[in-house]
Protein backbone atom coordinates (compact mmCIF):
# COMPACT_ATOMS: atom_id res chain seq x y z
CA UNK A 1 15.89 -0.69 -3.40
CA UNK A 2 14.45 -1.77 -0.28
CA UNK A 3 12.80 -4.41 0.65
CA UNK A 4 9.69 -4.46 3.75
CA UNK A 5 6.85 -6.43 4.80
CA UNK A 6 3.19 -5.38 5.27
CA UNK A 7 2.33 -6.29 9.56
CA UNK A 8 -0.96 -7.28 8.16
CA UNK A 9 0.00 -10.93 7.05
CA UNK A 10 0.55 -11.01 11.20
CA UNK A 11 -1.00 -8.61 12.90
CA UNK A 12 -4.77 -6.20 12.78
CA UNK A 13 -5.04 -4.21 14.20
CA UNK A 14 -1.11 -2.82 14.41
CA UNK A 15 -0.91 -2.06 18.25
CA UNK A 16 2.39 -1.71 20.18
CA UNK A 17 2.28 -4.17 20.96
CA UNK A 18 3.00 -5.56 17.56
CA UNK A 19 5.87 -4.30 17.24
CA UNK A 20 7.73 -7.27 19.08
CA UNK A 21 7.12 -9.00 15.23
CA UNK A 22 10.60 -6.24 14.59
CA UNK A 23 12.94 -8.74 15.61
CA UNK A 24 11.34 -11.76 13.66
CA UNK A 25 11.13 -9.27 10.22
CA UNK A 26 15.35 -8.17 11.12
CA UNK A 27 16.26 -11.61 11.64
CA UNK A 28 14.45 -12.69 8.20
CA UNK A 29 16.55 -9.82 6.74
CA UNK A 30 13.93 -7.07 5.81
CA UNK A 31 14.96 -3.84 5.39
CA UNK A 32 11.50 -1.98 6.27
CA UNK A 33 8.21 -2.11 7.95
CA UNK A 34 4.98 -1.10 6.37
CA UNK A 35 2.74 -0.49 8.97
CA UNK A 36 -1.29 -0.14 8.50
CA UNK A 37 -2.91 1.97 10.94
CA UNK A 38 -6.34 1.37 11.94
CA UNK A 39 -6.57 3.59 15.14
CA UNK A 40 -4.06 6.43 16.16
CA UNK A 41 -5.11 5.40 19.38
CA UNK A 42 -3.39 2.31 19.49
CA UNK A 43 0.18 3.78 18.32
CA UNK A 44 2.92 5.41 20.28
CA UNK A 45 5.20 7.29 18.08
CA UNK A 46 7.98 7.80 20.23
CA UNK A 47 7.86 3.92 21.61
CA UNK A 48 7.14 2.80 18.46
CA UNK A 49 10.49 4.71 16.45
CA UNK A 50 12.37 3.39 19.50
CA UNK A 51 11.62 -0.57 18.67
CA UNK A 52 12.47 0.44 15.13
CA UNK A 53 15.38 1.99 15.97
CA UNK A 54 16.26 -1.32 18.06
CA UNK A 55 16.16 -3.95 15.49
CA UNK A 56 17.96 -1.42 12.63
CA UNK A 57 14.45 -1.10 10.50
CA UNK A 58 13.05 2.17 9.22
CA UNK A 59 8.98 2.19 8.59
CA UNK A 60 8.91 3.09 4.89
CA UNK A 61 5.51 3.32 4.75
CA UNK A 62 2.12 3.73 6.57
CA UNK A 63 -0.90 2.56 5.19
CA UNK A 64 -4.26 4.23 6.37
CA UNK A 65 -7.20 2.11 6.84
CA UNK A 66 -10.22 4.11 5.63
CA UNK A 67 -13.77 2.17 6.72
CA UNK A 68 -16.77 3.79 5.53
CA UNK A 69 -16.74 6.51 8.01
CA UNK A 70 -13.64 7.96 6.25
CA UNK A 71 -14.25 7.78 2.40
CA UNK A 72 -13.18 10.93 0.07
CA UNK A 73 -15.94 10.11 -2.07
CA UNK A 74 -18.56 9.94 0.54
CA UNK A 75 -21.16 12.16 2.49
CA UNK A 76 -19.21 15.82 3.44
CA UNK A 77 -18.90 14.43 6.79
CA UNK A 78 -17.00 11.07 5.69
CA UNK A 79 -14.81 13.07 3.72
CA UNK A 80 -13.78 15.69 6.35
CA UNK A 81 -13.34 12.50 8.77
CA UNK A 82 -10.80 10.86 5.93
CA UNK A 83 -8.85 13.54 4.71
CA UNK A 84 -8.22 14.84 8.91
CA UNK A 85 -7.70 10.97 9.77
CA UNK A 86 -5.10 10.82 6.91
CA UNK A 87 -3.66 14.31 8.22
CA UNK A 88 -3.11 12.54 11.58
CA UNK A 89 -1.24 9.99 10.08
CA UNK A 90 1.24 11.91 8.16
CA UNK A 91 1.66 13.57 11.53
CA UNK A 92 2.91 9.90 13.00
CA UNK A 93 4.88 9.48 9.71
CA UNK A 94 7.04 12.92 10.55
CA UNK A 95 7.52 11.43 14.27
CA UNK A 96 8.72 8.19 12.88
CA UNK A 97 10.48 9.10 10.21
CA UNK A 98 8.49 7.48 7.72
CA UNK A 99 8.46 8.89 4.45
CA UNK A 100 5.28 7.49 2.08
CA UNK A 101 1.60 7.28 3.28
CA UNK A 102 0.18 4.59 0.45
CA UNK A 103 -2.54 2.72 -0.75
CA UNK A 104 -6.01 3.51 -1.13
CA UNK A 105 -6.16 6.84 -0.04
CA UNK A 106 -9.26 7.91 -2.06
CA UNK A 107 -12.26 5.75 -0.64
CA UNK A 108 -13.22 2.88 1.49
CA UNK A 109 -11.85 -0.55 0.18
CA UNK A 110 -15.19 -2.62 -0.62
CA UNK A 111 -17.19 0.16 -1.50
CA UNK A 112 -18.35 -1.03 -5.30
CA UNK A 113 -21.24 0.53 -7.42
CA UNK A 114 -22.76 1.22 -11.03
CA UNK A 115 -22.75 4.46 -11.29
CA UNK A 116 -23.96 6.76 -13.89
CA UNK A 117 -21.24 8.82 -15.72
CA UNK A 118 -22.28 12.34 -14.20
CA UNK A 119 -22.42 10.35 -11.12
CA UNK A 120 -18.54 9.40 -11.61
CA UNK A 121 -17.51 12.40 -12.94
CA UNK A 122 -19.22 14.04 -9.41
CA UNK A 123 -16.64 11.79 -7.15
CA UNK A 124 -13.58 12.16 -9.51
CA UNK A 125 -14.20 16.00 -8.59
CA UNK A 126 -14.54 15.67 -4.85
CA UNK A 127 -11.58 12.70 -4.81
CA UNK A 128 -9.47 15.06 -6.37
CA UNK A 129 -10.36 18.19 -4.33
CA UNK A 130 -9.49 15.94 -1.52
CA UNK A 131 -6.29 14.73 -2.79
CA UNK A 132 -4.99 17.97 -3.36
CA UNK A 133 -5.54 19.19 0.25
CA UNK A 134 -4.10 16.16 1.59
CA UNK A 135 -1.20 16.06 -0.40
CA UNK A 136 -0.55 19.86 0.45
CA UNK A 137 -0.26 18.98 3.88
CA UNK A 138 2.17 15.68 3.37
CA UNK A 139 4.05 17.94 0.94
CA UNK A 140 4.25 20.79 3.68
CA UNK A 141 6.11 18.00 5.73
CA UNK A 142 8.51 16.51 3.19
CA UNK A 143 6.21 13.52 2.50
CA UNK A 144 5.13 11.15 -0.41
CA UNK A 145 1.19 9.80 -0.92
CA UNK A 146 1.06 6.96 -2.95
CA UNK A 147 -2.40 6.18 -4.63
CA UNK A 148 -2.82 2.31 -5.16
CA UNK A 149 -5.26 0.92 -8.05
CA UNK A 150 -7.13 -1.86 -6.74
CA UNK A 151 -8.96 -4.99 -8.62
CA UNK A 152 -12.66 -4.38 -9.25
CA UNK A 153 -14.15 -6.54 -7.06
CA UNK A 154 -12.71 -4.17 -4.31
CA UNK A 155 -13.81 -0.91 -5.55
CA UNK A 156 -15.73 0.70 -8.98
CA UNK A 157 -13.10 3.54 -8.62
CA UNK A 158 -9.55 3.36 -9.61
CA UNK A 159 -8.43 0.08 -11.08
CA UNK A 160 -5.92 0.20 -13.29
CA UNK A 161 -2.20 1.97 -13.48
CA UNK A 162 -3.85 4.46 -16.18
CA UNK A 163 -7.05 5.86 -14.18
CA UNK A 164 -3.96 6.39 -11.12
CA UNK A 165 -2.09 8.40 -13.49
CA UNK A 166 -5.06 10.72 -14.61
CA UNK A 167 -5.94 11.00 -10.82
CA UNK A 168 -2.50 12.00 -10.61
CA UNK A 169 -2.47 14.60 -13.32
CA UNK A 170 -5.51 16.07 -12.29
CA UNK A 171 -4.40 16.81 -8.56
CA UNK A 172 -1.30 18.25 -10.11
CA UNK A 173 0.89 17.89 -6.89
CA UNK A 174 4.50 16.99 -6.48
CA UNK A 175 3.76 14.75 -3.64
CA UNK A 176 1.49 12.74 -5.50
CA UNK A 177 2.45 9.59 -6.83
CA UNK A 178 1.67 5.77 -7.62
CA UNK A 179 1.58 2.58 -5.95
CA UNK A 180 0.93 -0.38 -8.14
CA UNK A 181 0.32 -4.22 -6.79
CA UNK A 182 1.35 -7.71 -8.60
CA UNK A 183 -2.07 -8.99 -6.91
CA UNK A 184 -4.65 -6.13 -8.28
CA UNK A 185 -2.00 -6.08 -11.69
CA UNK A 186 -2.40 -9.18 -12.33
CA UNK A 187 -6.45 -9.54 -12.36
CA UNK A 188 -6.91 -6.06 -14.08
CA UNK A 189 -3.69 -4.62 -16.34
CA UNK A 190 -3.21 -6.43 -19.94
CA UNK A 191 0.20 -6.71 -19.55
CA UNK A 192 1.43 -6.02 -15.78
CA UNK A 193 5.13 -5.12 -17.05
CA UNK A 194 3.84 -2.92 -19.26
CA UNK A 195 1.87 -0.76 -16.98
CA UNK A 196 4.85 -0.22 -14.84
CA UNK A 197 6.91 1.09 -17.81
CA UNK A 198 3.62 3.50 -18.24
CA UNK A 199 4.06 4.68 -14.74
CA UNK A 200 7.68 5.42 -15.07
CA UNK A 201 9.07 8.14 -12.81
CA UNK A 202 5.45 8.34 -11.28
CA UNK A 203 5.99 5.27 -9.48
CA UNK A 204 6.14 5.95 -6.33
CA UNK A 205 5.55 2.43 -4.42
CA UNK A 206 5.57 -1.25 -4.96
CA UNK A 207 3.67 -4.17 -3.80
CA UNK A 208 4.95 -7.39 -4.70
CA UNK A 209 2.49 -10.10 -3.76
CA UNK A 210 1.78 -13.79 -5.30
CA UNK A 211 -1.18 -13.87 -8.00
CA UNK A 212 -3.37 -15.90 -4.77
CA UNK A 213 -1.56 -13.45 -2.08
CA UNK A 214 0.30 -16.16 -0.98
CA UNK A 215 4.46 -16.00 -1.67
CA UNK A 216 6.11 -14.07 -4.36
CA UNK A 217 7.59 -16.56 -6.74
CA UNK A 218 5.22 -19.85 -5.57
CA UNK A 219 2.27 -18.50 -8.67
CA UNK A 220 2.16 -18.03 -12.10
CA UNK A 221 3.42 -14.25 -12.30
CA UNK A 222 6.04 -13.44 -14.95
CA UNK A 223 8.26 -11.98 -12.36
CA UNK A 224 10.99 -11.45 -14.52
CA UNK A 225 9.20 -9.80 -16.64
CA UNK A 226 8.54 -7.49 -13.78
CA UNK A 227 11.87 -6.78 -12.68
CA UNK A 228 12.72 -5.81 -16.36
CA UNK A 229 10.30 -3.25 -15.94
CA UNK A 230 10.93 -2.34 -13.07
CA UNK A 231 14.82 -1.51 -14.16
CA UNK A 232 13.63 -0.01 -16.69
CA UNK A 233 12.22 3.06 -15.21
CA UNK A 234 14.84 2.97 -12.89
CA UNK A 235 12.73 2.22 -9.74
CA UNK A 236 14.65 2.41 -6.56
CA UNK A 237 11.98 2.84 -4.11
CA UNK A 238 10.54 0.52 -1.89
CA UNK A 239 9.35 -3.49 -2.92
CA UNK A 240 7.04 -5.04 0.26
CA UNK A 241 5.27 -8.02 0.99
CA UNK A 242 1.56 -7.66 1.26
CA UNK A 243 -0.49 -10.83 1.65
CA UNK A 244 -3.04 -12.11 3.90
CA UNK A 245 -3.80 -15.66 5.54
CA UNK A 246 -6.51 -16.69 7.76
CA UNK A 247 -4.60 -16.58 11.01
CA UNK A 248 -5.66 -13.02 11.18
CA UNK A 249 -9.44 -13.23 11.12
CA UNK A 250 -10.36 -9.45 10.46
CA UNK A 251 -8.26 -9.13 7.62
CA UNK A 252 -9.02 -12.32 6.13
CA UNK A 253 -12.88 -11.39 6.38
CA UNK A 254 -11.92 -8.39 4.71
CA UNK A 255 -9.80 -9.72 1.60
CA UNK A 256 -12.06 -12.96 0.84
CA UNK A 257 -9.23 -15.56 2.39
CA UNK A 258 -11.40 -18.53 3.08
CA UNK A 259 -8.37 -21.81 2.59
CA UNK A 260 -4.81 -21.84 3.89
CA UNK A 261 -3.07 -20.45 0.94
CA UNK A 262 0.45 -21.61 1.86
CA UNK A 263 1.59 -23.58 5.16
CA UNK A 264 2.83 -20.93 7.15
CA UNK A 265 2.73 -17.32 6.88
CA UNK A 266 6.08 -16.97 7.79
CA UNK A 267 7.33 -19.04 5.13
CA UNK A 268 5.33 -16.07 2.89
CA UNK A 269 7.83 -13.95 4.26
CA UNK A 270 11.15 -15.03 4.39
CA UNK A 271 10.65 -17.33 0.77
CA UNK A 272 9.21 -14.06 -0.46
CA UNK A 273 12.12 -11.91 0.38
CA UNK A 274 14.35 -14.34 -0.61
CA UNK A 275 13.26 -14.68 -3.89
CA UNK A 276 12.20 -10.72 -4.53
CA UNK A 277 16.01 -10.37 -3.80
CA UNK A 278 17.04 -13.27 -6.15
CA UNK A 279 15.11 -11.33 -9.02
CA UNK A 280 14.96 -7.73 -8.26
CA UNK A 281 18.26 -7.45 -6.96
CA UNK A 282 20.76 -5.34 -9.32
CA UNK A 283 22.90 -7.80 -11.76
């Protein structure tokens, strides 16, 4: 199990500048970088594997940041621009070695609507006809996309670890697989544990983020609950940090952060990790 940290609790949008954060996230004693890419543009591969290479961290995983122009549920146009954006990505993930392209790589985060159930059915069709080109391509180049279920009040689509799964069955690909959160768990599964034992071997990424997004272990989450489950299934991938503050305006804009949720954001980081080792850790 590794353990990484999500660049937007300091950084958005994730330039190359960012990556002089490497040596603060090695010194705290991460083991990966989860990097969010807004703009291709703003990325060079080969300086960017070299800074990695540096400070000893791998990027586990790449996040794509899908605005409206990009949604696989939207106008033909939208869609074409998400799935080729996403291509591009996976295209930075083979130069950096980065294995998993995660999160919500099915719409536009924010994007929330009552729908009629033809309606629904409509976009489950086009999501998945999506997915499945998508994930032939990441699959072509020996990597992993990770679909994450978000809380409601982010999107009417996929919310909980079960609607993930039948997305999953119904693109039918290898390279498909799921990434569940302790935030969105924790406002929309019963039992948070129990939807990771649900997910099992289709668990393909983990978020591990206090119930206000502030640090892992400083909220009310049964987090030992959590790492039962999450030996359980035998889960060996990837555990990151991914919260927000409101030292990075866009982002806090974006996830409703409107207080200081904990002093510093850097004590998010470096209490998180040392707790999420203290309790995920093997015995």
């Amino acid at each position: 199990m590794r353990f990484g940290i999500n660049t937007f609790l300091f950084s958005c949008p994730f330039t190359d500048a960012s990556t002089r954060l490497f040596r603060k996230f090695k010194q705290w004693g991460f083991d990966s970088v989860e990097i969010s890419v807004e703009n291709l543009a703003h990325v060079n591969p080969e300086r960017l594997k070299a800074r990695l290479d540096q400070h000893q961290l791998v990027c586990g995983s790449v996040t794509p940041c899908l605005g409206p122009d990009k949604d696989l549920r939207g106008t033909q146009r939208q869609q074409r621009a998400g799935v080729e954006f996403m291509k591009r990505v996976v295209d930075l993930m083979v130069r950096i070695e980065c294995p998993s392209l995660i999160g919500v790589v099915y719409s536009t985060v924010g994007r929330t609507e009552a729908v009629p159930p033809a309606e629904k059915r409509r976009q489950w069709k086009t999501v998945m006809r999506n997915l499945r080109e998508l994930c032939g391509y990441a699959e072509d180049r020996g990597r992993v996309v990770a679909l994450e279920p978000i809380n409601r009040f982010e999107t009417d689509f996929i919310n909980t670890c079960e609607q993930g799964l039948q997305m999953i069955h119904d693109v039918g690909s290898p390279a498909l697989k799921l990434h569940l959160d302790t935030f969105h768990m924790n406002i929309e599964e019963k039992d948070p544990a129990a939807a990771i034992r649900r997910a099992g071997s289709s668990l393909g990424h983990f978020h591990a983020c206090g119930c206000d997004r502030g640090t892992p272990g400083n909220d009310h989450i049964d987090w030992m609950s959590i790492a039962a489950a999450l030996r359980a299934i035998r889960y060996d991938g990837d555990v990151v940090i991914e919260s927000f503050t409101a030292d990075v305006k866009a982002i806090a804009r974006a996830a409703a952060i409107w207080r200081r949720i904990e002093p510093t954001r850097d004590e998010i980081a470096w209490k998180g990790l040392k707790f999420l080792r203290s309790v995920l850790s093997p015995p």
